[in-house]
C-alpha atoms as a PDB file:
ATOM      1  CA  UNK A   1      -8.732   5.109-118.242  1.00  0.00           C
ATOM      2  CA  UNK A   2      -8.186   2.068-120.540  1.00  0.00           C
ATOM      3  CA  UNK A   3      -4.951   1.198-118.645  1.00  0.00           C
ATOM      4  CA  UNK A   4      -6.744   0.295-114.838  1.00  0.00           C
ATOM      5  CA  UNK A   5      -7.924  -3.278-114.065  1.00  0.00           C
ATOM      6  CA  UNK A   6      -9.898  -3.840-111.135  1.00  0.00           C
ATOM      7  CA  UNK A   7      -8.821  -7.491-109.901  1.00  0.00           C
ATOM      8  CA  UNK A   8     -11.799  -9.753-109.530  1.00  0.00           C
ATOM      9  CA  UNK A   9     -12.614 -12.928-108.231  1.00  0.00           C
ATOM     10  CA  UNK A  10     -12.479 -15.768-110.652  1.00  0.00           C
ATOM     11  CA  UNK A  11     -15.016 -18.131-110.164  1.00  0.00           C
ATOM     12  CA  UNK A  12     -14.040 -22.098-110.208  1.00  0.00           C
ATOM     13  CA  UNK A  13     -16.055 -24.969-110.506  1.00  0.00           C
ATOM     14  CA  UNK A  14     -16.849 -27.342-107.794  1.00  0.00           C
ATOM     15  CA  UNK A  15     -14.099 -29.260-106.703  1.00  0.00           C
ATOM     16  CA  UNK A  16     -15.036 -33.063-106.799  1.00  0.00           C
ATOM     17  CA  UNK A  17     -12.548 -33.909-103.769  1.00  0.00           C
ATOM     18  CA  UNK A  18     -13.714 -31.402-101.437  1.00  0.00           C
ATOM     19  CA  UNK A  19     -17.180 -32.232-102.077  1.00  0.00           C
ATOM     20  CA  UNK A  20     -16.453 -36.011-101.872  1.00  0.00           C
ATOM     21  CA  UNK A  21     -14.693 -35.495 -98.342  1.00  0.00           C
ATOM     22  CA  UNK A  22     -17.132 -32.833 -97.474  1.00  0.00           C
ATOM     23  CA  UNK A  23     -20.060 -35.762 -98.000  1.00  0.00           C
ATOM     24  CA  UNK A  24     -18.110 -38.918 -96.548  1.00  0.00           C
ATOM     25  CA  UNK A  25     -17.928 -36.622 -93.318  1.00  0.00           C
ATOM     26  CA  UNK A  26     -21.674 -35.517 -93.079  1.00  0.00           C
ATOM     27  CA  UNK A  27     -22.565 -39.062 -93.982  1.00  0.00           C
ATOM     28  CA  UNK A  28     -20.736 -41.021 -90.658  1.00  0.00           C
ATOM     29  CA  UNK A  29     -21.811 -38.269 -88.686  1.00  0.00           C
ATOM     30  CA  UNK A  30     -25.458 -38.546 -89.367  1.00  0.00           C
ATOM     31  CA  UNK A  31     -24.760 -42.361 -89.106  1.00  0.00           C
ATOM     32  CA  UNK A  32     -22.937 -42.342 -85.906  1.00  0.00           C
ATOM     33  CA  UNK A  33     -26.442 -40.004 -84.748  1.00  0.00           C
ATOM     34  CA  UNK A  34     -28.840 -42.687 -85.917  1.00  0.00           C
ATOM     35  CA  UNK A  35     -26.483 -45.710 -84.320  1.00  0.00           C
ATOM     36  CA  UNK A  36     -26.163 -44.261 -81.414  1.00  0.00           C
ATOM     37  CA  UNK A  37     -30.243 -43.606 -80.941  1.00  0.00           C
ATOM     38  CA  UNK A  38     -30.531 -47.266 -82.655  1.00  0.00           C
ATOM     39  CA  UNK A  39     -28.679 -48.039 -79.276  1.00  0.00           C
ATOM     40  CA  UNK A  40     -30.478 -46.864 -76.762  1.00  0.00           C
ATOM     41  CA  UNK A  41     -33.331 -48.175 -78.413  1.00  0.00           C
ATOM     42  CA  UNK A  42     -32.141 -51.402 -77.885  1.00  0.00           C
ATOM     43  CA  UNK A  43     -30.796 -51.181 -74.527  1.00  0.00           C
ATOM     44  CA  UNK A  44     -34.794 -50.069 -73.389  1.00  0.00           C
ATOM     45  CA  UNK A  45     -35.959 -52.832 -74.883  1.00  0.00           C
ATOM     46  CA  UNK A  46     -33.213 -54.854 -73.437  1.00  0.00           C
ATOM     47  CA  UNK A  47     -34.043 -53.863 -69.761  1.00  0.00           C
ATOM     48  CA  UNK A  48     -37.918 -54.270 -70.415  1.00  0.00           C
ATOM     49  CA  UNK A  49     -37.087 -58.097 -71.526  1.00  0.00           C
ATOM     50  CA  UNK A  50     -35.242 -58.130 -68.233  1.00  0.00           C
ATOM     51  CA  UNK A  51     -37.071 -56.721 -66.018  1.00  0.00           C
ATOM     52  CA  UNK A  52     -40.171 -58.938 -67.258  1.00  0.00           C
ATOM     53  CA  UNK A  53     -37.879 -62.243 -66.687  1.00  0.00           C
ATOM     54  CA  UNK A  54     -36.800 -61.238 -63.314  1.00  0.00           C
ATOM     55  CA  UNK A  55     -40.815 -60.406 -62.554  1.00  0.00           C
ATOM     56  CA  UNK A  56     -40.301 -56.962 -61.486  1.00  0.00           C
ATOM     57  CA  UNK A  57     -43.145 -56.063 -63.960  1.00  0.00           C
ATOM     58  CA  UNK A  58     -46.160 -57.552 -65.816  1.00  0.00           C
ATOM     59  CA  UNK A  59     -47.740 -56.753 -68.914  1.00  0.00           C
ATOM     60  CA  UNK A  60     -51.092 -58.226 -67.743  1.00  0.00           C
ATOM     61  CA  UNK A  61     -53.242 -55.695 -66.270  1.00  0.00           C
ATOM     62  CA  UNK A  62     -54.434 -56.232 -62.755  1.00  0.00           C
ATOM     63  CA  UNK A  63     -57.960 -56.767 -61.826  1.00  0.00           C
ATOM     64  CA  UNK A  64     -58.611 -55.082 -59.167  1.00  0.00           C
END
């Protein structure tokens, strides 16, 4: 009985590269998300300006 070993898992600590790469990748991804929203922002804002100068719409309410 004293002769079997059961092979278990060893356990290793974190590994500071993995979790470094691991972070730079979630990091431009939720950046890229937030530029690309920060963009569209912009480009409504961008047609309102636009459409304002050209006349197409008013921000005065009419009194009718």
């Amino acid at each position: 009985m004293a002769g079997h070993r059961v092979a278990h898992a060893t356990l290793k600590g974190p590994s500071a590269v993995k979790e470094i790469l691991i972070a730079t990748a979630l990091g431009i991804a939720a950046g890229s998300v937030w530029k690309m929203h920060h963009w569209n922002e912009q480009r409504k804002v961008r047609a309102f300006y636009d459409m304002l100068d050209k006349g197409e719409i008013t921000v005065v309410a009419s009194e009718e």
